[in-house]
N, C-alpha and C. Protein backbone atom coordinates (compact mmCIF):
# COMPACT_ATOMS: atom_id res chain seq x y z
N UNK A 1 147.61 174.27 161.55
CA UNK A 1 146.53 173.32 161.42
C UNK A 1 146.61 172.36 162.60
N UNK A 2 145.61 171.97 163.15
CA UNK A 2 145.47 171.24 164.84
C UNK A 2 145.28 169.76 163.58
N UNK A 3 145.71 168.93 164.53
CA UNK A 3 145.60 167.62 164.36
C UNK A 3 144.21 166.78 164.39
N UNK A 4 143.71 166.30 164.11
CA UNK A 4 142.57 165.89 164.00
C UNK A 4 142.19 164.50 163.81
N UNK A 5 141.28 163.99 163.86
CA UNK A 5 141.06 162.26 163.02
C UNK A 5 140.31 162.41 161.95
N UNK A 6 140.38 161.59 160.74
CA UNK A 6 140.34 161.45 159.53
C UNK A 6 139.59 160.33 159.33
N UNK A 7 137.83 160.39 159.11
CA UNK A 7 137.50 159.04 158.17
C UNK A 7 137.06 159.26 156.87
N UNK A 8 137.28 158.03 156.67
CA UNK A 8 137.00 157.67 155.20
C UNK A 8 135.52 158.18 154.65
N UNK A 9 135.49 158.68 153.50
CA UNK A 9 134.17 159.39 153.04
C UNK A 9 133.48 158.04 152.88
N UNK A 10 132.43 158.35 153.56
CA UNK A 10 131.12 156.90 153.35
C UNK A 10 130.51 156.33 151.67
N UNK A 11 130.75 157.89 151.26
CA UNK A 11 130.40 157.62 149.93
C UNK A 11 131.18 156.85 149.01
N UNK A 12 132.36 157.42 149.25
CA UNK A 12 133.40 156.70 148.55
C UNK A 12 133.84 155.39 148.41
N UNK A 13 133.70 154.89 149.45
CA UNK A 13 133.36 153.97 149.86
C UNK A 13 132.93 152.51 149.57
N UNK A 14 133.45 151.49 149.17
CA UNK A 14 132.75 150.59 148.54
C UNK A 14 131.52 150.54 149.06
N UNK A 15 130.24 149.79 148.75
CA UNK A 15 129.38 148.83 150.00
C UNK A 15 129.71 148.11 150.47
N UNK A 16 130.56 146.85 150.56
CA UNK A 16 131.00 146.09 151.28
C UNK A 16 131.91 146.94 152.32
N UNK A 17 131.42 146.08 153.66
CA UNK A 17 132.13 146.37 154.78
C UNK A 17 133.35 145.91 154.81
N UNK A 18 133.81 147.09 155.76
CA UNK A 18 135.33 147.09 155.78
C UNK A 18 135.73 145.33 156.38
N UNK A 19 136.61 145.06 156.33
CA UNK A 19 137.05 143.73 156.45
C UNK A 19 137.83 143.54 157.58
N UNK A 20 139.07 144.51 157.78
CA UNK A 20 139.62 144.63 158.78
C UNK A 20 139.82 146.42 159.30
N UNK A 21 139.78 146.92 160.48
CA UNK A 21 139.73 148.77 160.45
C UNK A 21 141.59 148.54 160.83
N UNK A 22 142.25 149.56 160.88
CA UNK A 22 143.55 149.96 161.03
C UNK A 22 143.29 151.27 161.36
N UNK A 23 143.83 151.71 162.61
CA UNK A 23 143.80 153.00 163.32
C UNK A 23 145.20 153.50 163.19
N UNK A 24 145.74 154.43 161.87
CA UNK A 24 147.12 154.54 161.86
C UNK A 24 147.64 156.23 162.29
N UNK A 25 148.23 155.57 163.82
CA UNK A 25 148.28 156.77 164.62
C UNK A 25 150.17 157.49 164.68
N UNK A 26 149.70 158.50 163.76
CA UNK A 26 150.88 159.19 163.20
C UNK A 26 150.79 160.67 162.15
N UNK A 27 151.75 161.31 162.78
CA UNK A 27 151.54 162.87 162.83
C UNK A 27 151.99 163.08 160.85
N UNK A 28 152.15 162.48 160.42
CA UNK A 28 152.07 162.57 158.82
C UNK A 28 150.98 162.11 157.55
N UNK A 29 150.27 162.95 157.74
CA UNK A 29 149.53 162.50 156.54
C UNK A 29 149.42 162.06 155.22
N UNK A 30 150.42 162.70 154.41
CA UNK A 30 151.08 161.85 153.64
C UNK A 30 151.83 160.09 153.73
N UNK A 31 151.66 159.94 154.79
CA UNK A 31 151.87 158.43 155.21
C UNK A 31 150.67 157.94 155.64
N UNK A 32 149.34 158.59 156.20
CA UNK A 32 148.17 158.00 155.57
C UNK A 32 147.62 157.82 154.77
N UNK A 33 148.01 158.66 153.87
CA UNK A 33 147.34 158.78 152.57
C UNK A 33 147.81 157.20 151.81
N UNK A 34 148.88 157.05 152.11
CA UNK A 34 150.20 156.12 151.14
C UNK A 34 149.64 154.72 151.90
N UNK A 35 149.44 154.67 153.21
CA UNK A 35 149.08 153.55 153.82
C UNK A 35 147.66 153.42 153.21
N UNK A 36 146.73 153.86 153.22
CA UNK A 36 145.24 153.85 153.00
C UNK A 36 145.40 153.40 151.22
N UNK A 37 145.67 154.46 150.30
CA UNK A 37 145.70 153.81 149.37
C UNK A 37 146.10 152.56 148.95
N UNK A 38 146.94 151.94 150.22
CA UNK A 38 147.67 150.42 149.44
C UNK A 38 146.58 149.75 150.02
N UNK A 39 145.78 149.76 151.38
CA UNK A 39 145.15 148.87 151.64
C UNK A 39 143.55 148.19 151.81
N UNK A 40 142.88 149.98 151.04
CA UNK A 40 141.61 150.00 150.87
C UNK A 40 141.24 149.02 149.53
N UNK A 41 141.96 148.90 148.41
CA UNK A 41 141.17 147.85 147.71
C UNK A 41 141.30 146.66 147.77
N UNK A 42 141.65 146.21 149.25
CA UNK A 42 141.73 144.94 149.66
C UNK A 42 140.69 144.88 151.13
N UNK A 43 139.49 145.72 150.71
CA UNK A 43 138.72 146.04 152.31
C UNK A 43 139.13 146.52 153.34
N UNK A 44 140.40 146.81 153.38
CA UNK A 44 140.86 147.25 154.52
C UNK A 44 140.78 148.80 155.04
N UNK A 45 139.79 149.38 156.14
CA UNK A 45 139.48 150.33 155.94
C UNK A 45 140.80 151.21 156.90
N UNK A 46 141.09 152.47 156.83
CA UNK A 46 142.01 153.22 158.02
C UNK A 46 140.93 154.41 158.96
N UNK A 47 141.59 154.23 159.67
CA UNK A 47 141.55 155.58 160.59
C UNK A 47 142.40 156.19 160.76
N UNK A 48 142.40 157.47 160.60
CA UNK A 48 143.85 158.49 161.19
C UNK A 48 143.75 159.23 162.13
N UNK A 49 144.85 159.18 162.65
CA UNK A 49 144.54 160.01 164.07
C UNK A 49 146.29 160.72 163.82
N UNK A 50 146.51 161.74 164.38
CA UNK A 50 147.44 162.62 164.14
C UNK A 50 148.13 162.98 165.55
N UNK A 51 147.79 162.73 166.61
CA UNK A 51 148.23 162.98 167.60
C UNK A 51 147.27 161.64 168.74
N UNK A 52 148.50 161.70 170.05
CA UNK A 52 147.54 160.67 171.22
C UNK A 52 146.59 161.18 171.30
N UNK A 53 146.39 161.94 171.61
CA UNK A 53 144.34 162.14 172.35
C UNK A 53 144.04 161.66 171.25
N UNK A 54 143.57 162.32 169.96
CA UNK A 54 143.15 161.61 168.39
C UNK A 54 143.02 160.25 168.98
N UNK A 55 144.17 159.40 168.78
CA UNK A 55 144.02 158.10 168.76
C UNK A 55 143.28 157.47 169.92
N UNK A 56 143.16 158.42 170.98
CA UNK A 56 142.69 157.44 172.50
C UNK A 56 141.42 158.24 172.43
N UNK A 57 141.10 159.21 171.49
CA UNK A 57 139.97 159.19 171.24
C UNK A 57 138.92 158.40 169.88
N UNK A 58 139.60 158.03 168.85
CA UNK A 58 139.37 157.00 168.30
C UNK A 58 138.79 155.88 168.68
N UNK A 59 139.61 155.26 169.54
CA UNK A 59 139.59 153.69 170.07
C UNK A 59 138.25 153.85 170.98
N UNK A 60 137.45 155.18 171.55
CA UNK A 60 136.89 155.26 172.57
C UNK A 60 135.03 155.00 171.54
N UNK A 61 135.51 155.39 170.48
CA UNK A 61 133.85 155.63 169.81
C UNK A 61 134.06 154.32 168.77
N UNK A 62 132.61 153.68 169.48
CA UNK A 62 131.81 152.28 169.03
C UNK A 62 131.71 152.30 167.77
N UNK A 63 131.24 153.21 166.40
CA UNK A 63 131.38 153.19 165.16
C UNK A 63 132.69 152.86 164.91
N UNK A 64 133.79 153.16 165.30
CA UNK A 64 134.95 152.98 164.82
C UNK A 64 135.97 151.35 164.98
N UNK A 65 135.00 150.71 165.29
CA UNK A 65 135.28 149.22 165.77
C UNK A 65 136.87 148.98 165.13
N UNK A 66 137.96 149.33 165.92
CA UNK A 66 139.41 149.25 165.89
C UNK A 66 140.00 147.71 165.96
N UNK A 67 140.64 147.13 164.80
CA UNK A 67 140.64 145.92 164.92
C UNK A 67 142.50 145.89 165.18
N UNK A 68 143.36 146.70 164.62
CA UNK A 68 144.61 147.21 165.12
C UNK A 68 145.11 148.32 164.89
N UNK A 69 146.06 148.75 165.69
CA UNK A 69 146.08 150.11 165.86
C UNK A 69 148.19 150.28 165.86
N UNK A 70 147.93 151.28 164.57
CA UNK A 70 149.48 150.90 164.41
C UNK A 70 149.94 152.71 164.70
N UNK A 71 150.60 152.47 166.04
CA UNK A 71 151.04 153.49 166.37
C UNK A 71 152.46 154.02 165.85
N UNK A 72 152.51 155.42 166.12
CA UNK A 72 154.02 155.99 166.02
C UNK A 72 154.58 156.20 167.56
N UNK A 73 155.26 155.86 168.16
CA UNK A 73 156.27 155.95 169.31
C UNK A 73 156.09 157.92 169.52
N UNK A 74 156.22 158.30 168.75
CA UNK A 74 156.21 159.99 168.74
C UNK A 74 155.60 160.73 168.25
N UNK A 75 153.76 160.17 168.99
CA UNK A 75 153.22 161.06 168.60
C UNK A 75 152.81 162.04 169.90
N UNK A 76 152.30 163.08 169.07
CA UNK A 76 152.28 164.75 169.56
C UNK A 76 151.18 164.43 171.40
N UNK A 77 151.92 164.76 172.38
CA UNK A 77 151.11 164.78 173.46
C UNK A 77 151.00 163.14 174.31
N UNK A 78 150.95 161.90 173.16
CA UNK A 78 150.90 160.59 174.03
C UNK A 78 151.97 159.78 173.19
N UNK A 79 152.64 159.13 173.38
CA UNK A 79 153.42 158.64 172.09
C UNK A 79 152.88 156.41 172.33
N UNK A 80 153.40 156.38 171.39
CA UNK A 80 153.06 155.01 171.35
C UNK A 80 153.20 154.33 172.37
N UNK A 81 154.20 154.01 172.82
CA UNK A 81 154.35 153.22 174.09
C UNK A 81 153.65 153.76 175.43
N UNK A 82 152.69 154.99 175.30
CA UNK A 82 152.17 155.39 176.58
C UNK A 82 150.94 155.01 176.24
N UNK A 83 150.32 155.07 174.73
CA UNK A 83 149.26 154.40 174.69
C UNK A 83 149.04 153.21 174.91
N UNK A 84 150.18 152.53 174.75
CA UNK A 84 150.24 151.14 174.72
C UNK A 84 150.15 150.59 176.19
N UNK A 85 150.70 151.20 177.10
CA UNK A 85 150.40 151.03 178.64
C UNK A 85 149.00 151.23 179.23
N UNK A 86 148.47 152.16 178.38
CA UNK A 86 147.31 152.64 178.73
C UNK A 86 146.44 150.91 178.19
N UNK A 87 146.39 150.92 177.22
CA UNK A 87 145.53 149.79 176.08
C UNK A 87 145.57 148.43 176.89
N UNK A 88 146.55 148.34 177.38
CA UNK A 88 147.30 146.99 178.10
C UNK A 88 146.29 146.67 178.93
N UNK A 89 145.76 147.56 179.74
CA UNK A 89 144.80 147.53 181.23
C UNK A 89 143.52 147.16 180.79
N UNK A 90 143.07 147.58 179.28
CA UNK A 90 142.04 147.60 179.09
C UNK A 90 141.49 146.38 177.82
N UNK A 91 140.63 145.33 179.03
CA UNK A 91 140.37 144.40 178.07
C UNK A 91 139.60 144.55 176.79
N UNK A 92 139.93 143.87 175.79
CA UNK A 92 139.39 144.08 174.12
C UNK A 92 139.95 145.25 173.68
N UNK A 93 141.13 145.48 174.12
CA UNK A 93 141.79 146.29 173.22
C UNK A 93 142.92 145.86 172.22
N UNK A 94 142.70 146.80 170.94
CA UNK A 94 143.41 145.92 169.76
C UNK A 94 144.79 145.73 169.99
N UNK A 95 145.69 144.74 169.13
CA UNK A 95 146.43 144.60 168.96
C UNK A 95 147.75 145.92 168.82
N UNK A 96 148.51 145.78 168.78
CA UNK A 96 149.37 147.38 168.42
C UNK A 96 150.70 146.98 167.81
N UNK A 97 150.46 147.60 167.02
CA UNK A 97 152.05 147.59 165.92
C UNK A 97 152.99 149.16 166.31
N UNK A 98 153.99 148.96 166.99
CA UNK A 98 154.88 150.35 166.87
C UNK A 98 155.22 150.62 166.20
N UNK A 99 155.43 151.94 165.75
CA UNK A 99 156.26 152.29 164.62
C UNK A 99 157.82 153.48 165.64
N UNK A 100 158.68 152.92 165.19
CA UNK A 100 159.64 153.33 165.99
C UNK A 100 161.32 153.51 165.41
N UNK A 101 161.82 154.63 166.00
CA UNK A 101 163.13 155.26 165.22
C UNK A 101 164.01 154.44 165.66
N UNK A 102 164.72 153.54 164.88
CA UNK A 102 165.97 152.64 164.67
C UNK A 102 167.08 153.12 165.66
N UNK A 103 167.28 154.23 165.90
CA UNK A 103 168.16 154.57 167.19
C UNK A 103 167.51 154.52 168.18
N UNK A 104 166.48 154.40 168.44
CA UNK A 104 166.06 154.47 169.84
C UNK A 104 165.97 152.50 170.78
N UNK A 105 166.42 151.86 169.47
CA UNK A 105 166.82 150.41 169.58
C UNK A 105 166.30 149.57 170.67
N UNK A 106 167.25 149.35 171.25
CA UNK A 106 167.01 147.99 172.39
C UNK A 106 165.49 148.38 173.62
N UNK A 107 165.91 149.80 174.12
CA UNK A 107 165.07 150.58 174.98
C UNK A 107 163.37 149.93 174.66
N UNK A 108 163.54 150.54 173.12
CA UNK A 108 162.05 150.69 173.06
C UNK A 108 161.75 149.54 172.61
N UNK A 109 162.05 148.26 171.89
CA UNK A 109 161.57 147.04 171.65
C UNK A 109 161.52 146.67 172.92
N UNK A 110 162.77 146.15 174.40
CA UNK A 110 162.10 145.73 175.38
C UNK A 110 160.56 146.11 176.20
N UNK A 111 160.40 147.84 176.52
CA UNK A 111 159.34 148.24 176.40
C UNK A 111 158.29 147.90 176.09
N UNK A 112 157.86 147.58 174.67
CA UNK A 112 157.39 147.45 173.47
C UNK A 112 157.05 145.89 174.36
N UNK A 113 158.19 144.98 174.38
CA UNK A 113 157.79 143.47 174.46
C UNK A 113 157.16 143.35 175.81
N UNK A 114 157.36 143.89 176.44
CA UNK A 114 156.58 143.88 177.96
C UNK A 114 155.35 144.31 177.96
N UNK A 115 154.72 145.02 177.35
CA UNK A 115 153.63 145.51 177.25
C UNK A 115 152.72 144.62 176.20
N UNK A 116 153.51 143.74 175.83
CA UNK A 116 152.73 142.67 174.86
C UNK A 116 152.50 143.00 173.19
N UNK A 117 153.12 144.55 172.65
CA UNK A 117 153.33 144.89 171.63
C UNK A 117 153.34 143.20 170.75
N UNK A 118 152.43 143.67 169.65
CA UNK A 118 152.61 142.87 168.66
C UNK A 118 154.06 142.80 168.05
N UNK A 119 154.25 144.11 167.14
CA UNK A 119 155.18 144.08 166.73
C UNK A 119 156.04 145.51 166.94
N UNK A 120 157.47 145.49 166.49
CA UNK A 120 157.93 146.90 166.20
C UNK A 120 158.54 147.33 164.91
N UNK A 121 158.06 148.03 164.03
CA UNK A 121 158.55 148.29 163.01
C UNK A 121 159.95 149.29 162.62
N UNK A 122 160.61 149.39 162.17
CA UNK A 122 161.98 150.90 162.28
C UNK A 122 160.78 151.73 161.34
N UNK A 123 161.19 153.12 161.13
CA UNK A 123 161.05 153.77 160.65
C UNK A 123 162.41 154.36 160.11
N UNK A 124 162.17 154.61 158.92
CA UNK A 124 160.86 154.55 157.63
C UNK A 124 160.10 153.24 157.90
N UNK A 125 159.12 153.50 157.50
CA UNK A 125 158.51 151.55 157.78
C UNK A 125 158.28 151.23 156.01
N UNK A 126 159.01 150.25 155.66
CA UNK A 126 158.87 149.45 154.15
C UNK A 126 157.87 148.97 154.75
N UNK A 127 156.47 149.56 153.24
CA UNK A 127 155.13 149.22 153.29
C UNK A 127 154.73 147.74 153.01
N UNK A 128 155.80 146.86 152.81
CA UNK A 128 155.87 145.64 152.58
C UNK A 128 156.45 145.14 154.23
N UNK A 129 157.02 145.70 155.01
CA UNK A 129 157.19 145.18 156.36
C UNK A 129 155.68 145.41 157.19
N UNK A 130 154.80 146.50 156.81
CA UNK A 130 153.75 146.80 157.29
C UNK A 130 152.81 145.11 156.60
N UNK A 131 152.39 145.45 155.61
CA UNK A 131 151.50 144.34 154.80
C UNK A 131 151.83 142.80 155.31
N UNK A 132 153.30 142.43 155.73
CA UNK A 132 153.58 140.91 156.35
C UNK A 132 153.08 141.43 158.01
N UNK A 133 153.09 142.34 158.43
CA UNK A 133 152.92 142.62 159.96
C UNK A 133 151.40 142.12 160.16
N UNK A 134 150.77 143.30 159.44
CA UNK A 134 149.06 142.76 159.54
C UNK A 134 148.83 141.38 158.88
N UNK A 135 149.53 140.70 158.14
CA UNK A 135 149.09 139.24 157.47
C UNK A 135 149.31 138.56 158.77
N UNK A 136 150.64 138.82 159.72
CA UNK A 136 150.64 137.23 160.70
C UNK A 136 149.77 137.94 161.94
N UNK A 137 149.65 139.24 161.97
CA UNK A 137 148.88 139.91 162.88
C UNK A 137 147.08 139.53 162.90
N UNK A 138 146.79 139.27 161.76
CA UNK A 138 145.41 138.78 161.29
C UNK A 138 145.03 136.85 161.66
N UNK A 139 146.43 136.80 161.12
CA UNK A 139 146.70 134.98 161.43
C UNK A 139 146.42 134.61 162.91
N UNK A 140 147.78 135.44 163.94
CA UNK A 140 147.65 135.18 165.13
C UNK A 140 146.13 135.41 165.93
N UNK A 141 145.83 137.05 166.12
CA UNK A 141 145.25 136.97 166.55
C UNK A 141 143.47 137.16 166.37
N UNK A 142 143.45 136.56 164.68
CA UNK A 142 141.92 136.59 164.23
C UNK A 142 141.92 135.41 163.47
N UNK A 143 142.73 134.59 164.14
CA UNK A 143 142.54 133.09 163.62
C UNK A 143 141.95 132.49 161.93
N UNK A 144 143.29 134.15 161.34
CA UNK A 144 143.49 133.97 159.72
C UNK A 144 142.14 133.93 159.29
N UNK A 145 141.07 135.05 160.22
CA UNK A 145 139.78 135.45 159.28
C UNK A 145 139.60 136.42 159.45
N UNK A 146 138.91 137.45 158.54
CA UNK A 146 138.94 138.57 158.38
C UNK A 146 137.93 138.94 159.51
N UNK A 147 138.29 140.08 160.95
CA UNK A 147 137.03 140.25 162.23
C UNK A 147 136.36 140.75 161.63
N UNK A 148 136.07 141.76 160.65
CA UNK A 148 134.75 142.69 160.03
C UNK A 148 134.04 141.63 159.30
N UNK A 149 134.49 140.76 158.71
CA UNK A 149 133.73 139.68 158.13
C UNK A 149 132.16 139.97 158.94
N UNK A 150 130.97 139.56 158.08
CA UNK A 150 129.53 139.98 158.83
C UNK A 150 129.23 138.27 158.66
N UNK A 151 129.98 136.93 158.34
CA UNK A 151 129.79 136.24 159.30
C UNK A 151 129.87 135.85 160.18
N UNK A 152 131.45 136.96 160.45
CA UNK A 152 132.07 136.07 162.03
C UNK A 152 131.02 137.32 163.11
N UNK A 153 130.32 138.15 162.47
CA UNK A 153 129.61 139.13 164.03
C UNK A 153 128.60 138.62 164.14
């Protein structure tokens, strides 16, 4: 099975607009599934992307208005920190949360901090280290209001 991106069925869908999007770029779907279910009945909509191109093709299409984008360090073809170099250059691009293997330590957080990475998570990532990430991630840089909000557009 080729990797692909994943949206949310329209139908399914509440009517209210999504509140905040999350582009969660990582080769397990079962960890989208687990992420999406915790954070859709709080408006929060996902995107999945399964591999880099996926994700750097994501971020590229205007429907998909990417408000952060929580990468895996190892994904298939671009891995996090190459997207993240890439994203860096390019103004109005979202925020980025790594998701990254606990041995690969000091390397990849300095990395990570040079490139202006929000945050870095270990993997496994406790879905409660994710949920405080996007709360001060929303604080900092959406000045603790929700961007999909259709008063702030």
């Amino acid at each position: 099975m080729s990797p692909r991106v994943r949206h949310p069925d329209p139908e399914a869908s509440s009517a209210k607009a999504a509140r905040l999007t999350v582009l969660l770029g990582d080769s397990r779907p079962a960890w989208h599934r687990q992420v999406d279910t915790l954070l859709e009945p709080q408006g929060v909509r996902t995107v999945s992307a399964f591999s880099g191109r996926d994700v750097m093709d994501a971020l590229e299409r205007p429907a998909d208005r990417v408000h952060v984008a929580v990468l895996d360090e190892n994904l298939e073809g671009m891995g996090g920190l190459q997207i993240a170099r890439v994203l860096c250059e390019k103004p109005g691009s979202p925020p980025i949360v790594l998701l990254a293997d606990a041995a690969t330590g000091r390397n990849v957080l300095q990395q990570a901090l040079a490139l202006r990475v929000f945050s870095v998570l270990n993997k496994p990532v406790e879905l409660n280290a994710l949920l405080d990430t996007l709360a001060r991630l929303v604080r900092r840089h959406y000045g603790n209001q929700w961007p999909g909000d259709a008063s702030r557009n």
